[in-house]
PDB file of N, CA and C in Angstrom:
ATOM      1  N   UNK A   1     117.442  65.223   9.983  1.00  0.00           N
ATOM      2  CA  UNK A   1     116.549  66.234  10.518  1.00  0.00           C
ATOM      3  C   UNK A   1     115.602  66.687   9.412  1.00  0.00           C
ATOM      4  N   UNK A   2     114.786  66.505   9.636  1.00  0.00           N
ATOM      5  CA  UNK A   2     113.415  66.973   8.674  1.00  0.00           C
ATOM      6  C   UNK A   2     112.876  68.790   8.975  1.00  0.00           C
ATOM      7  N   UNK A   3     112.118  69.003   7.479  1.00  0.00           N
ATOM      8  CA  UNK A   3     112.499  70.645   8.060  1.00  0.00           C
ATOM      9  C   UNK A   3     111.116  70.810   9.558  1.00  0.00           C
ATOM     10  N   UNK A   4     110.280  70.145   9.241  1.00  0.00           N
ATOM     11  CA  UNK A   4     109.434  70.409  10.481  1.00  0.00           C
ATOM     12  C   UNK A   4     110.218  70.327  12.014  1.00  0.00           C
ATOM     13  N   UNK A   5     111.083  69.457  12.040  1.00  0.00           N
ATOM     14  CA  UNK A   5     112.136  69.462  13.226  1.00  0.00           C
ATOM     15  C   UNK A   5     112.818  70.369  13.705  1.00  0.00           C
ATOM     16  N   UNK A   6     112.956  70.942  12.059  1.00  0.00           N
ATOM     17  CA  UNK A   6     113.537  72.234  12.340  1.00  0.00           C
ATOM     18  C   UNK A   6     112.922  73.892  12.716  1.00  0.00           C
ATOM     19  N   UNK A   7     111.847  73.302  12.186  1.00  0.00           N
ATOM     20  CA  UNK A   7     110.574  74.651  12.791  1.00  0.00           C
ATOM     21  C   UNK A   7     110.452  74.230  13.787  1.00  0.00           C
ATOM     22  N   UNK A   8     109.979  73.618  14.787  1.00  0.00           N
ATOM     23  CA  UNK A   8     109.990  73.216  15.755  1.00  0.00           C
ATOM     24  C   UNK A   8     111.084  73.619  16.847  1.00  0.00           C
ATOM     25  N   UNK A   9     112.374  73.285  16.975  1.00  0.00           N
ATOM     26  CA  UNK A   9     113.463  73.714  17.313  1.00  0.00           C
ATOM     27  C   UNK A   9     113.544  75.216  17.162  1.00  0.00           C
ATOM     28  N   UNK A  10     113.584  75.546  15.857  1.00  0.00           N
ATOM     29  CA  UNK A  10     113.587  77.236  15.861  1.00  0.00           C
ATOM     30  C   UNK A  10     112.560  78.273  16.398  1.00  0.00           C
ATOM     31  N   UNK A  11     111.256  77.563  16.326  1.00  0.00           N
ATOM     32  CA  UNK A  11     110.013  78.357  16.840  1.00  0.00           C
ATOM     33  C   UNK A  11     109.958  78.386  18.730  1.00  0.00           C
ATOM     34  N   UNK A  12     110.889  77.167  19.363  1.00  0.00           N
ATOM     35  CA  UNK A  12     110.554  77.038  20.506  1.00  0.00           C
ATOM     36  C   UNK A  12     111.486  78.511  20.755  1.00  0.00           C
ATOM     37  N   UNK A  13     112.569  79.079  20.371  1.00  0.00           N
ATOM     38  CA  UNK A  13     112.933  80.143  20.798  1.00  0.00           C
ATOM     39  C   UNK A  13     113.246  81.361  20.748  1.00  0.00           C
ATOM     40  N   UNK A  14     113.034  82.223  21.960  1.00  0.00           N
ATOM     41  CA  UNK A  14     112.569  83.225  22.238  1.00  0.00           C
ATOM     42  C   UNK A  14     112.283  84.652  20.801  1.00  0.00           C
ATOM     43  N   UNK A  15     111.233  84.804  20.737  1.00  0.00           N
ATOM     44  CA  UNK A  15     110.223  85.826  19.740  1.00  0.00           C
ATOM     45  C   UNK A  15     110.804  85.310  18.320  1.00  0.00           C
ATOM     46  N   UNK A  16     111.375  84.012  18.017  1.00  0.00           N
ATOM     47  CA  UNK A  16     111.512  84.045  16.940  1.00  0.00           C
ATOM     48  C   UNK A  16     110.432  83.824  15.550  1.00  0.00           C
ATOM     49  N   UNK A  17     110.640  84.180  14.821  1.00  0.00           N
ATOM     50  CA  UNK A  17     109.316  84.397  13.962  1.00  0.00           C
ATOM     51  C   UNK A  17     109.426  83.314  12.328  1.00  0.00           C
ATOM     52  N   UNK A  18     108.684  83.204  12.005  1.00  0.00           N
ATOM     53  CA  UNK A  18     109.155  82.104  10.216  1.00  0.00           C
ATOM     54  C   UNK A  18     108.945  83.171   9.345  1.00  0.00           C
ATOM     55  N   UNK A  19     109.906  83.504   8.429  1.00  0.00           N
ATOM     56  CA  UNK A  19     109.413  84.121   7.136  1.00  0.00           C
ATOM     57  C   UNK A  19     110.722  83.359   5.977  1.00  0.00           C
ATOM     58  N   UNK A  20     111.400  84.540   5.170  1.00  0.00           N
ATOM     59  CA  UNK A  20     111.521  83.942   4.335  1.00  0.00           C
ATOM     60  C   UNK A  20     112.859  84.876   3.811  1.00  0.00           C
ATOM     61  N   UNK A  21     114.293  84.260   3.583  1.00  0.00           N
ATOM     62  CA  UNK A  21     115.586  84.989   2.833  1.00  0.00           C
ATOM     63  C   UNK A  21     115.980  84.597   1.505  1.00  0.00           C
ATOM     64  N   UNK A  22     116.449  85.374   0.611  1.00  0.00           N
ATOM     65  CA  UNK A  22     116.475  84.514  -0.659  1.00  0.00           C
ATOM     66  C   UNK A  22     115.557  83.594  -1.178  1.00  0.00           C
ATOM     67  N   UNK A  23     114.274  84.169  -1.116  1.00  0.00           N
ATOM     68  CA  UNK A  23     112.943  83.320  -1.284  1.00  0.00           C
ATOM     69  C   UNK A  23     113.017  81.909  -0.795  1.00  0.00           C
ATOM     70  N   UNK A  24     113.927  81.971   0.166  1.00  0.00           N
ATOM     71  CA  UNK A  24     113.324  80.069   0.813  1.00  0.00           C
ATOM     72  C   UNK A  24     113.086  80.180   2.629  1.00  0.00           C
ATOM     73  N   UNK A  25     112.505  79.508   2.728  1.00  0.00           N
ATOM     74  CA  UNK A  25     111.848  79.666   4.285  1.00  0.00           C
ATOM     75  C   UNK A  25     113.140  80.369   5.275  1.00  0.00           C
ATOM     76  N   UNK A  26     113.121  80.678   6.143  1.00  0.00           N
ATOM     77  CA  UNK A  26     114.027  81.089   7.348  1.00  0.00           C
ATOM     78  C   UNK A  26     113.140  81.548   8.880  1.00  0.00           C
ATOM     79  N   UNK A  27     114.033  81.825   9.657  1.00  0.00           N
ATOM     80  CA  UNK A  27     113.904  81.697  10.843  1.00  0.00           C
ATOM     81  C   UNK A  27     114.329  82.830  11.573  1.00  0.00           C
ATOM     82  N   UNK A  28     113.638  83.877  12.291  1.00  0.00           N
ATOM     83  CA  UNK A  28     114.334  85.395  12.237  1.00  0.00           C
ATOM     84  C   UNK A  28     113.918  85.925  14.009  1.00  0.00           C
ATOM     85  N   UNK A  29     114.945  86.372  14.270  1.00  0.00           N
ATOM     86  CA  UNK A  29     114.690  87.037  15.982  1.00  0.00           C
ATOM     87  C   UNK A  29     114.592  88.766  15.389  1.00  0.00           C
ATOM     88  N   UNK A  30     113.373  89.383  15.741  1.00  0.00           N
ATOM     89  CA  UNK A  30     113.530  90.372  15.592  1.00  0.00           C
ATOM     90  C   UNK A  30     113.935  91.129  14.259  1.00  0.00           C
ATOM     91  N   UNK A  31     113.274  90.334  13.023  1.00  0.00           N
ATOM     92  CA  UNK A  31     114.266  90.659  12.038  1.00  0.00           C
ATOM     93  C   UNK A  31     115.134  90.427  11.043  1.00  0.00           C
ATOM     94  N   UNK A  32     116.170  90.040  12.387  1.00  0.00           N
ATOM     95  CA  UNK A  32     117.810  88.991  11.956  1.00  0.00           C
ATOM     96  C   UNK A  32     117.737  87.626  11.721  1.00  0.00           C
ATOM     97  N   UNK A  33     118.014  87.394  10.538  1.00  0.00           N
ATOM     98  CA  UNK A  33     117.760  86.079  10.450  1.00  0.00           C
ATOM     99  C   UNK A  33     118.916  85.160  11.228  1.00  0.00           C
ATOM    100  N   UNK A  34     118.573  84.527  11.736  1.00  0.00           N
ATOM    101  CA  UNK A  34     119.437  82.784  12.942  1.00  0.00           C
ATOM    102  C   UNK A  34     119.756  82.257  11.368  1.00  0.00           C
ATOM    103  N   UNK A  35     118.878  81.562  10.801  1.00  0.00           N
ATOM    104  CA  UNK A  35     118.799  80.601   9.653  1.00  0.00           C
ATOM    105  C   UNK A  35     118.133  80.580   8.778  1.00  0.00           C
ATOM    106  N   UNK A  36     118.094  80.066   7.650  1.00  0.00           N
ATOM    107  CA  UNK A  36     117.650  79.908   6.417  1.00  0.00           C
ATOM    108  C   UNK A  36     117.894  78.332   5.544  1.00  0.00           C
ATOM    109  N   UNK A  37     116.627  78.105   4.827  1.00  0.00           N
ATOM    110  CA  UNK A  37     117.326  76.533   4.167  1.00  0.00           C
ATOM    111  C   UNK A  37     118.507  77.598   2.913  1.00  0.00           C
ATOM    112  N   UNK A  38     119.390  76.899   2.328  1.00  0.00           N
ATOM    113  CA  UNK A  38     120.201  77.318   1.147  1.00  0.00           C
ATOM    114  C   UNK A  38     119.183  77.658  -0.030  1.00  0.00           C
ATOM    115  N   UNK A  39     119.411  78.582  -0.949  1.00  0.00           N
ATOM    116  CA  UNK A  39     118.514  78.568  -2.031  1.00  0.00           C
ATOM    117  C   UNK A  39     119.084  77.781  -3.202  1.00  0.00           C
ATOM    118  N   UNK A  40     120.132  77.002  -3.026  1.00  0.00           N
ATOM    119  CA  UNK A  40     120.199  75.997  -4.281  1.00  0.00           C
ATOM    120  C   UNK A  40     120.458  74.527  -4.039  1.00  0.00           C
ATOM    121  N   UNK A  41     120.713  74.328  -2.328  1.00  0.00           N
ATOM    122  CA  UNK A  41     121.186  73.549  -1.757  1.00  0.00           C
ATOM    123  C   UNK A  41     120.058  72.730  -0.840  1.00  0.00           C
ATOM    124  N   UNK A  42     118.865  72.141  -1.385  1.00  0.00           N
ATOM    125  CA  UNK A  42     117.721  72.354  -0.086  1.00  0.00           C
ATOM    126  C   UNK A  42     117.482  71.089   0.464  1.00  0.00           C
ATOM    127  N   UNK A  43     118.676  70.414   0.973  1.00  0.00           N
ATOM    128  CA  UNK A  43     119.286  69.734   2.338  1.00  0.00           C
ATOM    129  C   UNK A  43     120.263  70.421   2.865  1.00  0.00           C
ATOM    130  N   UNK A  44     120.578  71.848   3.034  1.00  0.00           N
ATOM    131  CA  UNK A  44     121.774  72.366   3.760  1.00  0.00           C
ATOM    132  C   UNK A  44     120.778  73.787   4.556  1.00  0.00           C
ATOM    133  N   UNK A  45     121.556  73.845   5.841  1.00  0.00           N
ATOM    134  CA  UNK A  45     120.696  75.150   6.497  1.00  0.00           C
ATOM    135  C   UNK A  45     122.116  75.870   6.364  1.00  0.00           C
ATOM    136  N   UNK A  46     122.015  77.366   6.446  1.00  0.00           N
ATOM    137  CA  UNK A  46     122.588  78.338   6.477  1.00  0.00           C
ATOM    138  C   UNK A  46     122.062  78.965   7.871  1.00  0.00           C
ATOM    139  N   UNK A  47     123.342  78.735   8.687  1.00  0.00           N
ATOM    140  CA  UNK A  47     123.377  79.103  10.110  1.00  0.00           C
ATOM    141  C   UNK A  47     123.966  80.264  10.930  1.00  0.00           C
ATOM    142  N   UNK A  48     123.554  81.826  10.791  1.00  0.00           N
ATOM    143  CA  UNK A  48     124.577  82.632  11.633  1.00  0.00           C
ATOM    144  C   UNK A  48     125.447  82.345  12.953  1.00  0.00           C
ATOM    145  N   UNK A  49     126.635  82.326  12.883  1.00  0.00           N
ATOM    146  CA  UNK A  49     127.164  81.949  14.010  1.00  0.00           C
ATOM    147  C   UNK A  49     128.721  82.577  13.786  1.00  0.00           C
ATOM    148  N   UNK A  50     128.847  83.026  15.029  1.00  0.00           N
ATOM    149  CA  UNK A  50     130.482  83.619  15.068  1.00  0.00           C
ATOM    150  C   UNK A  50     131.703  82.986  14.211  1.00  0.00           C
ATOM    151  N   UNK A  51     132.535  83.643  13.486  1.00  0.00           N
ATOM    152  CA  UNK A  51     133.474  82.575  12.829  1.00  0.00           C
ATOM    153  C   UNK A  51     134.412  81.452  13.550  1.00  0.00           C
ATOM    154  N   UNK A  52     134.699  82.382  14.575  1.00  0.00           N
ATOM    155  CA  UNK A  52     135.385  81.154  15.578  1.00  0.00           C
ATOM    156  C   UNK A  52     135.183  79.632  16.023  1.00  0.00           C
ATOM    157  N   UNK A  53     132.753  80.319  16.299  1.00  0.00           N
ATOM    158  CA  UNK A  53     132.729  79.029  16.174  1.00  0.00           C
ATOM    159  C   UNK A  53     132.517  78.028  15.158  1.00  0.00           C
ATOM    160  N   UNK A  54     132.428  78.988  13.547  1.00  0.00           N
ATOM    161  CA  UNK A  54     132.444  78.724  12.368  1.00  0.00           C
ATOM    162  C   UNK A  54     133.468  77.375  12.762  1.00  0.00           C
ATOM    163  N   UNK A  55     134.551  77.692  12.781  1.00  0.00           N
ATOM    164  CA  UNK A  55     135.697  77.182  12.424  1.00  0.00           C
ATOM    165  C   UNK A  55     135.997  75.520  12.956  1.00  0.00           C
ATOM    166  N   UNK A  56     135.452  75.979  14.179  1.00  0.00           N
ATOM    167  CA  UNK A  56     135.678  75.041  15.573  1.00  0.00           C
ATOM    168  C   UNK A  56     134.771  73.751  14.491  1.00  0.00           C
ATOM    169  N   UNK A  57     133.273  74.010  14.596  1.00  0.00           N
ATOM    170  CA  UNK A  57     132.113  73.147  13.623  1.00  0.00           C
ATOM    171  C   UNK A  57     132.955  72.344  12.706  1.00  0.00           C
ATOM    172  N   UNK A  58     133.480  73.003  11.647  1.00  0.00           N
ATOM    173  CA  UNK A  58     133.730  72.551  10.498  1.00  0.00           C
ATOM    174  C   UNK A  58     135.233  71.715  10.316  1.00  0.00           C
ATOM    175  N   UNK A  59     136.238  72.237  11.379  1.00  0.00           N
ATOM    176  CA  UNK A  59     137.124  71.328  11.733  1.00  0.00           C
ATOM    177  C   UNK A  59     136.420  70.136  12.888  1.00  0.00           C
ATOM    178  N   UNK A  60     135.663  70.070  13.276  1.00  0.00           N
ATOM    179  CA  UNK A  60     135.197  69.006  14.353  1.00  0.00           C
ATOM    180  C   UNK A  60     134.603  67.640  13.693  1.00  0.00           C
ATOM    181  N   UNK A  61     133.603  68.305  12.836  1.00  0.00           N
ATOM    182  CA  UNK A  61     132.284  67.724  11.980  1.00  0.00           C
ATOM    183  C   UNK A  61     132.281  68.186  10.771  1.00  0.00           C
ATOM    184  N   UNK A  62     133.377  67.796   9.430  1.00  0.00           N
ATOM    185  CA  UNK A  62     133.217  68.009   8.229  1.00  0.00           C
ATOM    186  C   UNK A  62     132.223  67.185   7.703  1.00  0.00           C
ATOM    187  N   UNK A  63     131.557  65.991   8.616  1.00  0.00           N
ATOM    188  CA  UNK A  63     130.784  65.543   7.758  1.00  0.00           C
ATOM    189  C   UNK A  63     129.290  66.292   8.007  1.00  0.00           C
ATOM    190  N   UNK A  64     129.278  67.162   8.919  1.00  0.00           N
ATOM    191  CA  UNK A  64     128.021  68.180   9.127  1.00  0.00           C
ATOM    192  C   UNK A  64     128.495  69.423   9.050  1.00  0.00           C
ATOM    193  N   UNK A  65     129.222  70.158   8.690  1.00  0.00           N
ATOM    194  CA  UNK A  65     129.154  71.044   8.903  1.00  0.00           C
ATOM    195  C   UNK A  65     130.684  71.865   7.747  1.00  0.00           C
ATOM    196  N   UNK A  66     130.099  72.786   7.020  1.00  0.00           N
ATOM    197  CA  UNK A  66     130.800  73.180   6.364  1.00  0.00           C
ATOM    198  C   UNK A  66     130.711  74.491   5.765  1.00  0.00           C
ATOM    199  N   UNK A  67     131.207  75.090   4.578  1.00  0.00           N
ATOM    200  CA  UNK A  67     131.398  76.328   4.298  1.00  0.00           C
ATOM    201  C   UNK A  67     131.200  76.202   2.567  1.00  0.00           C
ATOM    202  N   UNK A  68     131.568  77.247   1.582  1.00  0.00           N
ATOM    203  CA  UNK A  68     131.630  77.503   0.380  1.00  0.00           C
ATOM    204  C   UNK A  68     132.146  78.821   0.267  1.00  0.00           C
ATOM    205  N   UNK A  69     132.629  79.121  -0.721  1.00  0.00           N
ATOM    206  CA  UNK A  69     133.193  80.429  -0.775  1.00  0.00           C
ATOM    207  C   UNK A  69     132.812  81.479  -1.001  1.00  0.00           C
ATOM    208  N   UNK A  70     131.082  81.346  -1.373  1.00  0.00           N
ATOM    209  CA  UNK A  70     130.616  82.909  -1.140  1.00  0.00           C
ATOM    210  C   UNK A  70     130.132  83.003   0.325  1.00  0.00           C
ATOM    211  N   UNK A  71     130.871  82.548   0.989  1.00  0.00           N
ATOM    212  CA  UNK A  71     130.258  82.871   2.145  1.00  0.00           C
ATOM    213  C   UNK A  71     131.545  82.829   3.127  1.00  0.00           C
ATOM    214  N   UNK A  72     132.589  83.344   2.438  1.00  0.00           N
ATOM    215  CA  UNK A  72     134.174  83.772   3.039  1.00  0.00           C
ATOM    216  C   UNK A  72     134.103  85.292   3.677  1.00  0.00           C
ATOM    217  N   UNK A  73     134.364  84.854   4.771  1.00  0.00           N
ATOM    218  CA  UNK A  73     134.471  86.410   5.648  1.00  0.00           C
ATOM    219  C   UNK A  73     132.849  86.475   6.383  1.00  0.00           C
ATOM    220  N   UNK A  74     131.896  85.841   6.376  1.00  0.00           N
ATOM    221  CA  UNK A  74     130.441  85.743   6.407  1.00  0.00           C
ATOM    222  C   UNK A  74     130.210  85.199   7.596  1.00  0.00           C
ATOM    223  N   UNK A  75     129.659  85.615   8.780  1.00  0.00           N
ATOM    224  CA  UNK A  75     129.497  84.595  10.059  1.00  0.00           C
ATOM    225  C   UNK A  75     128.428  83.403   9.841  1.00  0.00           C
ATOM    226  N   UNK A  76     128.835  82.243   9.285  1.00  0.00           N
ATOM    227  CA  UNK A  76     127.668  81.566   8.911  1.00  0.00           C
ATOM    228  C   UNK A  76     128.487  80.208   8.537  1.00  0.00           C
ATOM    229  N   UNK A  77     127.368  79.433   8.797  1.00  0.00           N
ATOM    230  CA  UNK A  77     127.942  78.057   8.984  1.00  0.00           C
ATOM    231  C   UNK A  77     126.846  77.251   8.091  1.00  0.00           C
ATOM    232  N   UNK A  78     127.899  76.306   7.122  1.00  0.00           N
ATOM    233  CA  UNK A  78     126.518  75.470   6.377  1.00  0.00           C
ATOM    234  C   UNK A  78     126.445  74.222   6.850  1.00  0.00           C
ATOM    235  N   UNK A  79     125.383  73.761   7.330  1.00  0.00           N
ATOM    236  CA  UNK A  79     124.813  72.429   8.028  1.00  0.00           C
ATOM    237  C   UNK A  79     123.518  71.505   7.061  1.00  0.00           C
ATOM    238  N   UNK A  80     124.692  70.299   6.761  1.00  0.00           N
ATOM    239  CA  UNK A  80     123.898  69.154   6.163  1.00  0.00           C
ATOM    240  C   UNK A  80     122.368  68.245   7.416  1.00  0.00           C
ATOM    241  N   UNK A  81     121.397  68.699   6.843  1.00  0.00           N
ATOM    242  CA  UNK A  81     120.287  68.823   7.619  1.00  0.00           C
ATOM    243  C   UNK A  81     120.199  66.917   7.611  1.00  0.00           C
ATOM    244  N   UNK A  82     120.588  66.343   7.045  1.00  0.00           N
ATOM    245  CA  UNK A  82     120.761  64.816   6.819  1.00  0.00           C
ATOM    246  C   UNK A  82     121.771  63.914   7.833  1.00  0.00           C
ATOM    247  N   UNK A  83     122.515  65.052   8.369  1.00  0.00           N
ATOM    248  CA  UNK A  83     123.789  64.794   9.322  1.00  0.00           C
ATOM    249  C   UNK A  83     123.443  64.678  10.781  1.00  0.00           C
ATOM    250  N   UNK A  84     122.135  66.105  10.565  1.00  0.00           N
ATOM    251  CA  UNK A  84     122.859  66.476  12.469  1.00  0.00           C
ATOM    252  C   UNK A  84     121.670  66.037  12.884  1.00  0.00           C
ATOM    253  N   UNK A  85     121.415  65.847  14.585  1.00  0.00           N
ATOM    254  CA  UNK A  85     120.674  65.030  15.142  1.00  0.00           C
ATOM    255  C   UNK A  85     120.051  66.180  15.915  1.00  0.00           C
ATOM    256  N   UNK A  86     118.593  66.239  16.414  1.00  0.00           N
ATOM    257  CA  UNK A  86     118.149  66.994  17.025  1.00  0.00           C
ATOM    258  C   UNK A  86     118.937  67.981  18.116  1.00  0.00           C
ATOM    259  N   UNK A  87     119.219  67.015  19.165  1.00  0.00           N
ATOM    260  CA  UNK A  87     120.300  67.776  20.161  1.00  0.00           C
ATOM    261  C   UNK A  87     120.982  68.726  19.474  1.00  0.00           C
ATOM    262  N   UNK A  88     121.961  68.299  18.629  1.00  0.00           N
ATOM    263  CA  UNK A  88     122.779  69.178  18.378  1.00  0.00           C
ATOM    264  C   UNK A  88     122.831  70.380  17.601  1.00  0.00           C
ATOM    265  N   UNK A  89     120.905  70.394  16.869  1.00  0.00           N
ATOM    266  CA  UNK A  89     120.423  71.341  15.908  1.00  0.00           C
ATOM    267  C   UNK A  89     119.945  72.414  17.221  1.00  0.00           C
ATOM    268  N   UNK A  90     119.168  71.641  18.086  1.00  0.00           N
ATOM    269  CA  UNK A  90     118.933  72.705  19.105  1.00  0.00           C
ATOM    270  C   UNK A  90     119.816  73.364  19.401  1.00  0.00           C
ATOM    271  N   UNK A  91     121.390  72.871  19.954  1.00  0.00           N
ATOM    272  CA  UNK A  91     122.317  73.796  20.520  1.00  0.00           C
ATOM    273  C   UNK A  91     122.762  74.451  19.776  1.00  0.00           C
ATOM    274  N   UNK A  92     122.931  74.351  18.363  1.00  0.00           N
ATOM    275  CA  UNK A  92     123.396  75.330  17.230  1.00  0.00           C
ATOM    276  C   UNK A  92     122.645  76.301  17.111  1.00  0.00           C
ATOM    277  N   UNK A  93     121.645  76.165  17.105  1.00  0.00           N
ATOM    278  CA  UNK A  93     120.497  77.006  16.495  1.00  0.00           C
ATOM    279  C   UNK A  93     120.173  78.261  18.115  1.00  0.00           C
ATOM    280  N   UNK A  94     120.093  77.816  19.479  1.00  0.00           N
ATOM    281  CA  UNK A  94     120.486  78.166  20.265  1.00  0.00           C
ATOM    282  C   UNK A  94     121.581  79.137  19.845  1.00  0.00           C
ATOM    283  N   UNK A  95     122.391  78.790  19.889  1.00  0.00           N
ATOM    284  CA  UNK A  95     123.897  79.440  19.750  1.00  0.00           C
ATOM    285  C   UNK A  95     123.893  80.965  18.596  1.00  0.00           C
ATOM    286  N   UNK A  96     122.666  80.494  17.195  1.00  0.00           N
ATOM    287  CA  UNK A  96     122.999  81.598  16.384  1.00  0.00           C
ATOM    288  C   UNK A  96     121.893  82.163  16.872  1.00  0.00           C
ATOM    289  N   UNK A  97     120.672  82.394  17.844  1.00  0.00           N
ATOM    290  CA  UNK A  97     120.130  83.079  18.268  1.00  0.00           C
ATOM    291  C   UNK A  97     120.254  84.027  19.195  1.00  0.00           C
ATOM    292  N   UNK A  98     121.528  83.686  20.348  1.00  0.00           N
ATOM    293  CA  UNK A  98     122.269  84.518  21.140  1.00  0.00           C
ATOM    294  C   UNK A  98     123.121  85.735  20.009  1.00  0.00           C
ATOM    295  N   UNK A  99     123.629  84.792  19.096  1.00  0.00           N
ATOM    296  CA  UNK A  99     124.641  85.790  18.061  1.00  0.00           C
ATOM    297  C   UNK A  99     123.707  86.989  17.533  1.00  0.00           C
ATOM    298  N   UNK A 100     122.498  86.699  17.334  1.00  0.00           N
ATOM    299  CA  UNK A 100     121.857  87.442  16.007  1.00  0.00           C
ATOM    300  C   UNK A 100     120.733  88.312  17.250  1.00  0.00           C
ATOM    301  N   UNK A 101     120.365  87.938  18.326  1.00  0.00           N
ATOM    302  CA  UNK A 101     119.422  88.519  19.161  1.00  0.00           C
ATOM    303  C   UNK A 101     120.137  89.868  20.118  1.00  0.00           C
ATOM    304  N   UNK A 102     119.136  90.904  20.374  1.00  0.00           N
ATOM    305  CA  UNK A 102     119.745  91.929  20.806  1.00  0.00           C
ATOM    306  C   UNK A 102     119.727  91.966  22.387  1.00  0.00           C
ATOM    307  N   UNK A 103     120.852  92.605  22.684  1.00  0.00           N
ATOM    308  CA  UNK A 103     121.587  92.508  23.878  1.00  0.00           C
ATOM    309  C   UNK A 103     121.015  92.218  25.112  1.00  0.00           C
ATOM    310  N   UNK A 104     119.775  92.926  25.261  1.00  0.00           N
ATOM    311  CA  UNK A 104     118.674  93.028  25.871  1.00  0.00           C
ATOM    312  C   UNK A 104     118.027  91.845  26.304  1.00  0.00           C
ATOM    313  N   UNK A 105     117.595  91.132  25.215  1.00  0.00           N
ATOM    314  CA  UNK A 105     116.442  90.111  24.674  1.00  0.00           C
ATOM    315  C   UNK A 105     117.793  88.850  25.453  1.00  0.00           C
ATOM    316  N   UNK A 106     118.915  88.937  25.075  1.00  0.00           N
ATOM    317  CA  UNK A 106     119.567  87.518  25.868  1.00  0.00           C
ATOM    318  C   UNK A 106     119.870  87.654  26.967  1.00  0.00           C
ATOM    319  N   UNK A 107     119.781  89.055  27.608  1.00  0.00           N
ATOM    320  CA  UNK A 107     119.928  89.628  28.818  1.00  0.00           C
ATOM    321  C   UNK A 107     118.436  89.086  30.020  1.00  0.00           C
ATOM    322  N   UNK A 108     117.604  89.240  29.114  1.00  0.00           N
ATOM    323  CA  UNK A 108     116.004  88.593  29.601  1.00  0.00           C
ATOM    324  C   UNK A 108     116.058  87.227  29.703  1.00  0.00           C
ATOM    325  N   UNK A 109     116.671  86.310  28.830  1.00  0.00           N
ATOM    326  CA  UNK A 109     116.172  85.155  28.919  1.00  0.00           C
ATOM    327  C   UNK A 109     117.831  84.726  30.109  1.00  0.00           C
ATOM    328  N   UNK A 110     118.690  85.123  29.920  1.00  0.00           N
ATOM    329  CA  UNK A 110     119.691  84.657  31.220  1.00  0.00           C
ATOM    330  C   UNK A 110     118.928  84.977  32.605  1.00  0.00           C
ATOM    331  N   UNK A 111     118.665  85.899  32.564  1.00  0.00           N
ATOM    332  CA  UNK A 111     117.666  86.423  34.019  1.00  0.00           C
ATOM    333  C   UNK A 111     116.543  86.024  33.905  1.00  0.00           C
ATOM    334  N   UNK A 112     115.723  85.005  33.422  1.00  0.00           N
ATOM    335  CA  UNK A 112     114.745  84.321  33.999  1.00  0.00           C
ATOM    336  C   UNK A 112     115.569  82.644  34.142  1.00  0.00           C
ATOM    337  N   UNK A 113     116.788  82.210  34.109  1.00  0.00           N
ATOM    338  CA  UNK A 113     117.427  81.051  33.929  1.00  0.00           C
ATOM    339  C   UNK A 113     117.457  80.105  32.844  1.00  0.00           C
TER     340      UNK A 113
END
């Protein structure tokens, strides 16, 4: 996945905006950042997402998807951008936008289908 793939994917959804966390590009609803590239790591995205489904990812797909230890206790998932295939960046990225978007805003986009 190339990062334009990944703007792409992230920009198609709902009010999300491009700026910037730990001085490297990211991807923000309202704010909250969904994602960010790593600031030392820049083939890995840093992905908000529930730990549960933290967990589920990284036992499924260690070869995409993993963790480090400053980021223990942290809802966030690290994804080798070299690994994952469009589809499945959309549904992730999907996924940490429900997490990080306010109640309202996913309440709008379920009620238009």
């Amino acid at each position: 996945m190339t990062f334009e793939g990944l703007r792409a994917i992230a920009m198609a959804l709902p009010e999300v905006e491009e700026g910037t966390s730990w001085g490297t590009p990211a991807f923000k609803v309202r704010k909250k950042m969904i994602c960010r590239i790593h600031d030392k790591l820049s083939d890995v995205l840093v992905v908000r997402i529930d730990m549960a489904d933290r967990e589920y990812l990284i036992g499924a797909r260690p070869d995409v998807y993993f963790t480090l230890p400053h980021y223990d206790g942290y809802p966030a998932v690290l994804v080798r951008l070299s690994a994952v295939d469009g589809d499945e960046l959309r549904r992730l990225l999907t996924a940490a936008w429900r997490f990080v978007a306010p109640p309202k805003l996913v309440a709008s986009l379920d009620a238009r289908g």
